[in-house]
Protein backbone atom coordinates (compact mmCIF):
# COMPACT_ATOMS: atom_id res chain seq x y z
CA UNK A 1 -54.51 -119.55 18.77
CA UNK A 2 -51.46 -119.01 20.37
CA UNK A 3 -48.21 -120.36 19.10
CA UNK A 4 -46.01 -119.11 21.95
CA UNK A 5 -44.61 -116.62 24.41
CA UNK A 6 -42.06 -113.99 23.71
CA UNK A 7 -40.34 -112.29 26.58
CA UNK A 8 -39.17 -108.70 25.48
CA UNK A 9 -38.99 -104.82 26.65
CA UNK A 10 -41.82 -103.49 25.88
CA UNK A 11 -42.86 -101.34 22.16
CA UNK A 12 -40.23 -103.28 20.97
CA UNK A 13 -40.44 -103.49 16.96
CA UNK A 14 -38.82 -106.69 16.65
CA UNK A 15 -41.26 -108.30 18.73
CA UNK A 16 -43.77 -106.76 16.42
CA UNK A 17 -42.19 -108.12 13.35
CA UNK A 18 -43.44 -111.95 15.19
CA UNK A 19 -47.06 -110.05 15.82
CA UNK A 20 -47.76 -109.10 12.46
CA UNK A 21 -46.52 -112.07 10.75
CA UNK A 22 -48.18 -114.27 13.50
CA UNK A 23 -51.88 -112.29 12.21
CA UNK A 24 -51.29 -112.42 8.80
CA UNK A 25 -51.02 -116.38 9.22
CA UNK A 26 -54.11 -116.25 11.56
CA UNK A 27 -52.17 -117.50 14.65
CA UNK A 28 -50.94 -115.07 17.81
CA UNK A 29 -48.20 -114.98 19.92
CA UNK A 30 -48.17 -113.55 23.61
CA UNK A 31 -46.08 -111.17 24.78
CA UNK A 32 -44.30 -110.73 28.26
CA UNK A 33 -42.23 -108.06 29.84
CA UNK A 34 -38.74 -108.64 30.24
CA UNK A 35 -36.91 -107.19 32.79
CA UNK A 36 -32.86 -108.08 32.94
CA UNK A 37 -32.20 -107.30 36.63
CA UNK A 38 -35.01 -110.22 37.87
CA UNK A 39 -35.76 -112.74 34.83
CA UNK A 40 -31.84 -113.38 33.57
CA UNK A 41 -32.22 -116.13 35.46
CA UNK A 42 -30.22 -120.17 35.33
CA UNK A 43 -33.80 -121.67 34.11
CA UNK A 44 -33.54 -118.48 31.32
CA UNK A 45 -29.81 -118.55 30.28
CA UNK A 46 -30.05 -122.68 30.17
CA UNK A 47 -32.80 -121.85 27.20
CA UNK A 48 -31.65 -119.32 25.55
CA UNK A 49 -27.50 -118.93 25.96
CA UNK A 50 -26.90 -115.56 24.56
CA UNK A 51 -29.21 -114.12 26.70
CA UNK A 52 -30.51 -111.65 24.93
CA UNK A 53 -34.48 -110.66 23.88
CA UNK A 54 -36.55 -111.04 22.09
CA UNK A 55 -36.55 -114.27 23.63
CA UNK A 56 -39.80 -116.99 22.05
CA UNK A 57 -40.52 -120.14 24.29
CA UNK A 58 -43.07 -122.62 22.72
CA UNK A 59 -43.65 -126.83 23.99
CA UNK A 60 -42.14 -126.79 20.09
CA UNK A 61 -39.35 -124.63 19.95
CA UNK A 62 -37.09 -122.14 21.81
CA UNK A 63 -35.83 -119.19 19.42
CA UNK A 64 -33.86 -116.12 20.43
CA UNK A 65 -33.05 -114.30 17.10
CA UNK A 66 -36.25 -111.60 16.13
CA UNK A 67 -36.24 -112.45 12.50
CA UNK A 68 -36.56 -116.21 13.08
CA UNK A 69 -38.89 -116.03 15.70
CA UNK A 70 -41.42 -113.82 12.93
CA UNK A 71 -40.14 -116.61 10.23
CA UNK A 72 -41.52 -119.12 12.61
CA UNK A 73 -44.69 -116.82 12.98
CA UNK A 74 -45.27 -116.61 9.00
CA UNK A 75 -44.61 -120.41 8.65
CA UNK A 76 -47.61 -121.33 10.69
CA UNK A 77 -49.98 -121.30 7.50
CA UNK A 78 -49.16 -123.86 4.77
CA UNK A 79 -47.70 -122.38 1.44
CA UNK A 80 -47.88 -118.58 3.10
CA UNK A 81 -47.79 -116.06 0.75
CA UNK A 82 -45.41 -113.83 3.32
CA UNK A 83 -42.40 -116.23 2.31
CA UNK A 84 -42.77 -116.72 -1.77
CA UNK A 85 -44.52 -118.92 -3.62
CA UNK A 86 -41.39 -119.60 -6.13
CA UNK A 87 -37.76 -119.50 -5.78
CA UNK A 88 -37.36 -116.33 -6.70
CA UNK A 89 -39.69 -114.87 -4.41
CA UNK A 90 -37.49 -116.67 -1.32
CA UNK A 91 -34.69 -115.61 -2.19
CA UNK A 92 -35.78 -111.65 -2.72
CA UNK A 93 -37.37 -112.28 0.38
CA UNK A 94 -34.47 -113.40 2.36
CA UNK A 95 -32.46 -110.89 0.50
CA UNK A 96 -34.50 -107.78 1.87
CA UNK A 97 -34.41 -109.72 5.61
CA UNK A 98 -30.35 -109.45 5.12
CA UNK A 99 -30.74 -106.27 4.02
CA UNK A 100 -33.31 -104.86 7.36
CA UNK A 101 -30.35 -107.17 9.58
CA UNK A 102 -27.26 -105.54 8.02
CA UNK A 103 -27.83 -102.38 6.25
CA UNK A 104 -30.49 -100.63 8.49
CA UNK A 105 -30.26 -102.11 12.21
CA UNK A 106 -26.41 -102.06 12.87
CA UNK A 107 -26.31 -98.74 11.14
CA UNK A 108 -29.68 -97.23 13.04
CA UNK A 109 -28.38 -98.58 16.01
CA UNK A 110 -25.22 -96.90 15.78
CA UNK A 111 -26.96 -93.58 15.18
CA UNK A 112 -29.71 -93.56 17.61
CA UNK A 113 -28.46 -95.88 20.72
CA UNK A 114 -25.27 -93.57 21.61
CA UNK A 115 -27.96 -90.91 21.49
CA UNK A 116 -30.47 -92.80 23.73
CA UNK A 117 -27.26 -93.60 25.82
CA UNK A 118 -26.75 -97.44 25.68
CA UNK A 119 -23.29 -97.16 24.46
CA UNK A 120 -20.92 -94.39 24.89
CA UNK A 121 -21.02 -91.81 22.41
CA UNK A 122 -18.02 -91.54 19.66
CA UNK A 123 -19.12 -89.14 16.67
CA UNK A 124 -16.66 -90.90 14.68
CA UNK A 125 -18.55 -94.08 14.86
CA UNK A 126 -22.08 -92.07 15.08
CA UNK A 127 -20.93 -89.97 11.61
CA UNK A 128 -19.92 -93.53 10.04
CA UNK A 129 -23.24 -95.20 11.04
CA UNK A 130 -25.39 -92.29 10.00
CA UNK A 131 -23.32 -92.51 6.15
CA UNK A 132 -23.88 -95.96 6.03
CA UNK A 133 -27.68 -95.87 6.69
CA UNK A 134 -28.03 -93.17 4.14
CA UNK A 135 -26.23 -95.16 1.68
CA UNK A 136 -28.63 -98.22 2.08
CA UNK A 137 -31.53 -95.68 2.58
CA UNK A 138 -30.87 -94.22 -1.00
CA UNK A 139 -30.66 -97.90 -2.80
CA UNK A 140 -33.77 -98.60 -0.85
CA UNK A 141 -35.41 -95.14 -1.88
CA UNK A 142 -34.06 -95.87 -6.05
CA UNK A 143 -35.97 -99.29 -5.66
CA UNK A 144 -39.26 -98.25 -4.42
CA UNK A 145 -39.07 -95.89 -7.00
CA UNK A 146 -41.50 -97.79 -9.51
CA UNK A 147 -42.93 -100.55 -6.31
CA UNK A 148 -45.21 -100.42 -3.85
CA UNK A 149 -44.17 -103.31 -2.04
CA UNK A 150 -40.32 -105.20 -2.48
CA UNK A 151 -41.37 -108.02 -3.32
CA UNK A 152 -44.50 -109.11 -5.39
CA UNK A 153 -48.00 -107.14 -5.55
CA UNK A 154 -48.59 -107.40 -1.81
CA UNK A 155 -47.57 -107.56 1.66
CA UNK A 156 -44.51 -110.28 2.15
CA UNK A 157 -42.28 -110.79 5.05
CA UNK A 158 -39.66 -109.15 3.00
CA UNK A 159 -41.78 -105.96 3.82
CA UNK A 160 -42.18 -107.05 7.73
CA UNK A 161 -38.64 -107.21 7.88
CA UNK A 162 -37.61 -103.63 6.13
CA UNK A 163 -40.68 -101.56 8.13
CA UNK A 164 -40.40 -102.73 11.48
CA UNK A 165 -36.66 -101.82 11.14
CA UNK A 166 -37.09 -98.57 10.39
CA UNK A 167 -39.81 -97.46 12.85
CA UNK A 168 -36.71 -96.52 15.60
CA UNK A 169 -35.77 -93.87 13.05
CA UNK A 170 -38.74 -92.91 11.98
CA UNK A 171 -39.37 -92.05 15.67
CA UNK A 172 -36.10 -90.66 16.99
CA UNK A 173 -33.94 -89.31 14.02
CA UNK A 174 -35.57 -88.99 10.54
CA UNK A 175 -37.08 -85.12 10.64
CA UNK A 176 -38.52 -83.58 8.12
CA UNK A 177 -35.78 -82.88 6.50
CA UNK A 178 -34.43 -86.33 6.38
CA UNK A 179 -36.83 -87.74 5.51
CA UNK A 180 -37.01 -85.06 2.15
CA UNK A 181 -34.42 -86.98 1.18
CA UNK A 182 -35.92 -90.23 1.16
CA UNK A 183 -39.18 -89.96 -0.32
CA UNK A 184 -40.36 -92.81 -1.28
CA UNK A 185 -39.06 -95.00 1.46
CA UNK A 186 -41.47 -92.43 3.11
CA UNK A 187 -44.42 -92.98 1.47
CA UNK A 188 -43.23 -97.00 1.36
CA UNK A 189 -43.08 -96.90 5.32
CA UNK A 190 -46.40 -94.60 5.20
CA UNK A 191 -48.39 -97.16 3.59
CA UNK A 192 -47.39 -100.03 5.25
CA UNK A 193 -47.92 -98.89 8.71
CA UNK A 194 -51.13 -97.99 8.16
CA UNK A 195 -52.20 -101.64 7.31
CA UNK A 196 -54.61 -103.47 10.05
CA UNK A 197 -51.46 -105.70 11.27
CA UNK A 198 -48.97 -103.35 11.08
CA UNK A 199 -51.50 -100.80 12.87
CA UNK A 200 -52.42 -103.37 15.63
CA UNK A 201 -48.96 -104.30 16.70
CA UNK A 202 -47.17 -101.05 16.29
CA UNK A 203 -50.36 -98.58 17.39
CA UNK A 204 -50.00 -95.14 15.30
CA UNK A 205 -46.61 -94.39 14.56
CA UNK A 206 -45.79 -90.53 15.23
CA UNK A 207 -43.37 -89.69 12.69
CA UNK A 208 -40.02 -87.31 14.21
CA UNK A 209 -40.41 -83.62 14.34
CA UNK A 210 -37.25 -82.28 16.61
CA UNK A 211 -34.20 -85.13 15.95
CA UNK A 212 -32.96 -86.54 18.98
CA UNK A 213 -29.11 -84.83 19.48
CA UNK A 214 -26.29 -85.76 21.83
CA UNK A 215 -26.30 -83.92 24.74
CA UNK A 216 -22.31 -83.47 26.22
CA UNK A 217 -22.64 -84.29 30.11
CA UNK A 218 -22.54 -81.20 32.22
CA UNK A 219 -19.09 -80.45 34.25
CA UNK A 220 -19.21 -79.89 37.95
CA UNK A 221 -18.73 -76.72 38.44
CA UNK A 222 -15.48 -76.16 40.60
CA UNK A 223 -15.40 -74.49 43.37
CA UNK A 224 -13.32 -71.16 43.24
CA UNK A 225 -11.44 -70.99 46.83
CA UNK A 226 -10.36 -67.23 47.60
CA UNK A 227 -7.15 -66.68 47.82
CA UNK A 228 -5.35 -66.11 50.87
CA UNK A 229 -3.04 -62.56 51.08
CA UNK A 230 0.33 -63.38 50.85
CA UNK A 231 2.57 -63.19 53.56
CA UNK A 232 5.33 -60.56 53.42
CA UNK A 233 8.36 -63.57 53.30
CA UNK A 234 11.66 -62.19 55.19
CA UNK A 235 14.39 -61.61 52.43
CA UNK A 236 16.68 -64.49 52.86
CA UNK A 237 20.14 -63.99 51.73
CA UNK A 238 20.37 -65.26 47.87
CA UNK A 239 22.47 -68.33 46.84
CA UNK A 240 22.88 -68.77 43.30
CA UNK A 241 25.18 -71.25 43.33
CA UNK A 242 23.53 -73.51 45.78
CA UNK A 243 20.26 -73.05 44.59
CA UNK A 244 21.41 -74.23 40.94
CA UNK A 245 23.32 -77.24 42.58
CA UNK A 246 19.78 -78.41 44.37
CA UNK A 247 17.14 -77.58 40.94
CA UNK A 248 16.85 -81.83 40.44
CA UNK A 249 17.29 -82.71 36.62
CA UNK A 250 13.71 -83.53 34.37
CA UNK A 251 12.62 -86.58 34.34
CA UNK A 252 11.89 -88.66 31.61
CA UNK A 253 8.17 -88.47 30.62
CA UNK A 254 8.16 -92.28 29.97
CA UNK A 255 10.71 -95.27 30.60
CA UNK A 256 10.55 -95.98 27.12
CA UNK A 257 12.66 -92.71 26.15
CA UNK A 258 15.60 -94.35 28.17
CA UNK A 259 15.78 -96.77 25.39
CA UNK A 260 18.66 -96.85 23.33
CA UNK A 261 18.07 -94.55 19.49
CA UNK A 262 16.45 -96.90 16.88
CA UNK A 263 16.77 -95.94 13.24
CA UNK A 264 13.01 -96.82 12.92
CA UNK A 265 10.94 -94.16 13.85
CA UNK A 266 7.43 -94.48 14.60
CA UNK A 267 5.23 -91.36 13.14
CA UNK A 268 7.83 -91.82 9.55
CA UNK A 269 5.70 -95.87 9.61
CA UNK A 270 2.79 -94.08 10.58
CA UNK A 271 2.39 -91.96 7.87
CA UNK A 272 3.51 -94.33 5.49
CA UNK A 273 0.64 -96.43 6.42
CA UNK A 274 -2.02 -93.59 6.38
CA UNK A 275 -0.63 -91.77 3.17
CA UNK A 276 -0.01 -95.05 1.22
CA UNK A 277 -1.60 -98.58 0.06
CA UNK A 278 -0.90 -101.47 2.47
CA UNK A 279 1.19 -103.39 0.19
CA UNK A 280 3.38 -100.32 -0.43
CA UNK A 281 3.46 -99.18 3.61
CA UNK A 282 3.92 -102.93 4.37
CA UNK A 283 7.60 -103.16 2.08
CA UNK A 284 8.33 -100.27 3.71
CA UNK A 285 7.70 -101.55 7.12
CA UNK A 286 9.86 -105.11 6.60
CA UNK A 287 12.52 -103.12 5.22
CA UNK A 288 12.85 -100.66 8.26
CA UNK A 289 11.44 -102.11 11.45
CA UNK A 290 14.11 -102.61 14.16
CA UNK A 291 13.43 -105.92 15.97
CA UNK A 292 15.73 -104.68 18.53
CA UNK A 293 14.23 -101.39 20.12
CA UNK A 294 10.64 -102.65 18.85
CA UNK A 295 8.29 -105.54 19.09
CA UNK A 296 5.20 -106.84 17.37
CA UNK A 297 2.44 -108.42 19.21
CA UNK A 298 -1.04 -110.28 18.05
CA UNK A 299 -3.70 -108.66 20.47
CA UNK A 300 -7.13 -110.72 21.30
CA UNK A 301 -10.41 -109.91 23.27
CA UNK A 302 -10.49 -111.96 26.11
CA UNK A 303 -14.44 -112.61 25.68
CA UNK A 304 -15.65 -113.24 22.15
CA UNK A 305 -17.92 -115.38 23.01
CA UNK A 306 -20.09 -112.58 25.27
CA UNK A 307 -20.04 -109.91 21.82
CA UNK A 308 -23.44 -109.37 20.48
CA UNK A 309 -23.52 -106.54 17.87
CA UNK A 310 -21.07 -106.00 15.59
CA UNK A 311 -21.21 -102.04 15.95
CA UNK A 312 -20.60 -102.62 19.93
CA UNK A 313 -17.60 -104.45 19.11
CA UNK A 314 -16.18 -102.10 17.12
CA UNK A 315 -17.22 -99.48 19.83
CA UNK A 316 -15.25 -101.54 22.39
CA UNK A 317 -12.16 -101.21 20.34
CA UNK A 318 -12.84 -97.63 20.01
CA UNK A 319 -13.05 -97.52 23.75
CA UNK A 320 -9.82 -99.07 24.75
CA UNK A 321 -7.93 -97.22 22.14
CA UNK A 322 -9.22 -93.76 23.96
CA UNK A 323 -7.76 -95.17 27.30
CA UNK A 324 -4.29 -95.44 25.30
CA UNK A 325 -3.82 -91.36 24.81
CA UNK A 326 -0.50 -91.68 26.50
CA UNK A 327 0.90 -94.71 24.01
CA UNK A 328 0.46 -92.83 20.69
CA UNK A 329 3.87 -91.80 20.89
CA UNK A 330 5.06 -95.30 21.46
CA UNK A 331 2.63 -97.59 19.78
CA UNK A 332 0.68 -98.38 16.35
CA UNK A 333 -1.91 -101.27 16.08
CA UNK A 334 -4.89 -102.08 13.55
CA UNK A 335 -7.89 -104.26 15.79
CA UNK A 336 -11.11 -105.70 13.41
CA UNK A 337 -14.14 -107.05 14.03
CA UNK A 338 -14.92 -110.10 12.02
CA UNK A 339 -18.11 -112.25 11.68
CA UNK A 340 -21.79 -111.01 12.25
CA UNK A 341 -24.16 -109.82 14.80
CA UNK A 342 -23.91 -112.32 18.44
CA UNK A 343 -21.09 -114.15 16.36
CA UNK A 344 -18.16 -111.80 15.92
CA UNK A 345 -14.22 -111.74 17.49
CA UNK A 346 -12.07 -108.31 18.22
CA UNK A 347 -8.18 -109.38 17.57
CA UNK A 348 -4.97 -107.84 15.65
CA UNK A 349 -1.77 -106.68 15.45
CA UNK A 350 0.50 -104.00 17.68
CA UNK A 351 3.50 -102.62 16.90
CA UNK A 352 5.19 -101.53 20.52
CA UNK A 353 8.61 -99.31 21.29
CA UNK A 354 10.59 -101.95 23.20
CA UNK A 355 10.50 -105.77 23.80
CA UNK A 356 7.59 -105.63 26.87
CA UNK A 357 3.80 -104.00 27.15
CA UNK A 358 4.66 -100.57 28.31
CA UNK A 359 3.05 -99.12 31.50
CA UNK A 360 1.14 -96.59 28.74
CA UNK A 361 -0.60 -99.50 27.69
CA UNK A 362 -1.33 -102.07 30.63
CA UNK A 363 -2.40 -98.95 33.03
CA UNK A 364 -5.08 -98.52 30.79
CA UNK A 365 -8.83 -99.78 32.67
CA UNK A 366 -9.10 -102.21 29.95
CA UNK A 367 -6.20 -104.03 28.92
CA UNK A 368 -7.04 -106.84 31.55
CA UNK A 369 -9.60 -107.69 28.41
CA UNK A 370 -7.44 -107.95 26.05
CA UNK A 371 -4.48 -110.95 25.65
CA UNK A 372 -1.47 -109.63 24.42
CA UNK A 373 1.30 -112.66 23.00
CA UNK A 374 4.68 -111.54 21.68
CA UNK A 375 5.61 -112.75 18.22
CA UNK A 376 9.66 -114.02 18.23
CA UNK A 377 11.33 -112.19 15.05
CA UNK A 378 11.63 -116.09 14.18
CA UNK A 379 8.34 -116.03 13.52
CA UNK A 380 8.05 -112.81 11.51
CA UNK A 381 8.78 -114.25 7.72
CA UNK A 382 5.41 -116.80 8.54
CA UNK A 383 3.53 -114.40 10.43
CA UNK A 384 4.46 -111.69 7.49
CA UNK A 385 0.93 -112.87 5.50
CA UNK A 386 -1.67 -112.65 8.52
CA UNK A 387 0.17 -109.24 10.18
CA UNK A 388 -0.32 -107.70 5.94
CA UNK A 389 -4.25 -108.98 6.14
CA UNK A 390 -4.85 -107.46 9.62
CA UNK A 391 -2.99 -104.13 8.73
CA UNK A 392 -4.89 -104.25 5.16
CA UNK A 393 -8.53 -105.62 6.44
CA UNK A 394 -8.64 -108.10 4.23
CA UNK A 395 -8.88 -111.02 7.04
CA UNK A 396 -11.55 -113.65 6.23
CA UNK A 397 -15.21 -112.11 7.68
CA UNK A 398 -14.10 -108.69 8.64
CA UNK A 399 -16.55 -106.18 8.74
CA UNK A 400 -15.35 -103.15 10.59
CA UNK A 401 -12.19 -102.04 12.72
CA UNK A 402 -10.15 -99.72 14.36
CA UNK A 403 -6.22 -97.97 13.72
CA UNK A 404 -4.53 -96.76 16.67
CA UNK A 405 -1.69 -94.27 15.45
């Protein structure tokens, strides 16, 4: 019996994590192919907002989030061993869902989708991603050191959760040698993949040989134009002091070095933030900065509400900050990502040379996403508190971020 439809790309091992729970609870669930370009349609986007996929449509219930969508598959039998059958089973069980959400998707996902070319490739962010999954990789590998399965003597949802999330790696990125270093996740992942459900929804899963690796995109070749033989040029009569007289001044690189001297000097704050805790670089700042030939600014993404992961926020940040090359001279500014995956904001704090947005910044492609508001210097002893937290990370929900300097 079918409980429902979900609409998805297809191979896609979230929408196998609703196929094996939906068979271990003796129900089904059908699946149809996606396609963005044709199906994002009103009647779609009216159902499910965030328009994004998985996407599960039932006469009962419309769900758009992969882990509640298998919940809802696991559900379907009464008292189903897949979620617990005490309290402390649940919450282990929700704990290890977390854990597949958190520790092993966003981080995977940051490895493997710059890679597969979905979002533009930063090693920074690909180097941080692959640490992070290691990290959860080895407390996952210490665990299954005396289990077979993470929670109870059998299969539980906890286990749907964790293998289907890995499978992407295990495909594209975790050799032979990576995976030496994760042995029993290994043989954890080994074993569960070859059960009947897992086997049936994800077919046999060919474990990575060569690691997929970014490939720089070629540069067109210039063409080489021969050069022309120079004309013999007549000897003109030489004017020294006329041609000196003509020879125009240099310009000014930027309009900002017309500015009057400040005492305040930008790369001294800079490394005082990078070479010192916040609270210390933060005295120092208050008891330097020169309202005069600077100016502080909070900085906001124009369109929260459209982020989805919170590794592609912090991507965008890291994207707008690379069309800023010709500000670092002029301009310092911290930028976070708070909240959780299709729930997150990108805002923070600037410190600019001068009292308006300099060309440096508001030529750049994407400023017109950002909203940039001026704070008075009246408002800097009760702004002092939230411009510390930004510069320090320690705003409420913030999970990753971003330093220009």
């Amino acid at each position: 019996m079918s409980i429902g439809t979900i609409q998805s790309y297809p191979e896609n091992p979230r929408v196998a994590k609703a196929q094996i729970a939906a068979a271990y609870s003796g129900v089904s669930v059908d699946v149809e192919s996606f396609d963005f370009a044709k199906d994002r349609t009103p009647e779609f986007l009216a159902k499910f907002p965030m328009g994004k996929i998985p996407a599960f449509s039932s006469d009962k219930v419309n769900l758009f989030e992969s882990s509640a969508i298998a919940y809802y598959a696991a559900a379907q039998q009464e008292d189903s061993p897949l979620l617990g059958s005490n309290a402390v089973e649940k919450a282990l069980i929700l704990q290890w869902i977390l854990f597949s959400e958190n520790e092993i998707n966003i981080n995977l996902g940051g490895w493997v989708y710059p890679l597969l070319g979905y979002v533009p490739y930063m090693k920074p962010n690909v180097d941080g991603s692959i640490e992070k999954l290691k990290r959860a990789l080895g407390a996952l590998d210490q665990i299954l050191l005396t289990k077979t399965y993470l929670v109870g003597e059998d299969i539980t949802f906890a286990d749907i959760a964790v293998v289907t999330s890995l499978v992407l790696g295990y495909k594209t990125v975790f050799d032979k040698a990576f995976r030496s270093e994760f042995k029993n996740v290994t043989r954890y992942f080994n074993t569960v993949v070859a059960k009947k459900h897992f086997k049936a929804a994800l077919g046999e899963v060919a474990l990575c040989e060569t690691p997929l690796k970014y490939t720089p995109p070629k540069k067109e070749k210039k063409e080489t134009k021969k050069e022309q033989p120079k004309k013999k040029e007549e000897k003109k009569e030489e004017k020294p002091a006329e041609a000196a007289a003509e020879k125009p001044a240099p310009k000014p690189k930027s309009a900002l070095d017309l500015l009057p001297p400040s005492n305040f000097k930008m790369d001294d704050w800079k490394r005082m933030y990078s070479n010192n805790d916040t609270d210390v670089a933060m005295k120092w700042f208050w008891e330097n900065f020169d309202a005069e030939g600077f100016s502080i600014w909070k900085v906001d993404y124009k369109y929260n509400d459209e982020l989805t992961q919170v590794f592609m926020s912090n991507n965008l940040i890291g994207g707008f900050y690379a069309r800023l090359e010709r500000a670092h001279k002029y301009a310092f500014g911290s930028m976070i990502v708070c909240g959780t995956n299709n729930n997150n904001t990108i805002s923070g704090y600037f410190v600019i040379r001068g009292q308006e947005v300099p060309f440096e910044i508001y030529d750049a492609a994407d400023y017109e996403s950002y909203n940039f508001v001026k704070i008075d210097p009246s408002q800097y002893e009760e702004k002092k508190d939230e411009i510390y937290k930004y510069m320090a990370w320690e705003v409420e929900g913030c999970v990753d971020g971003k330093v220009f300097k």
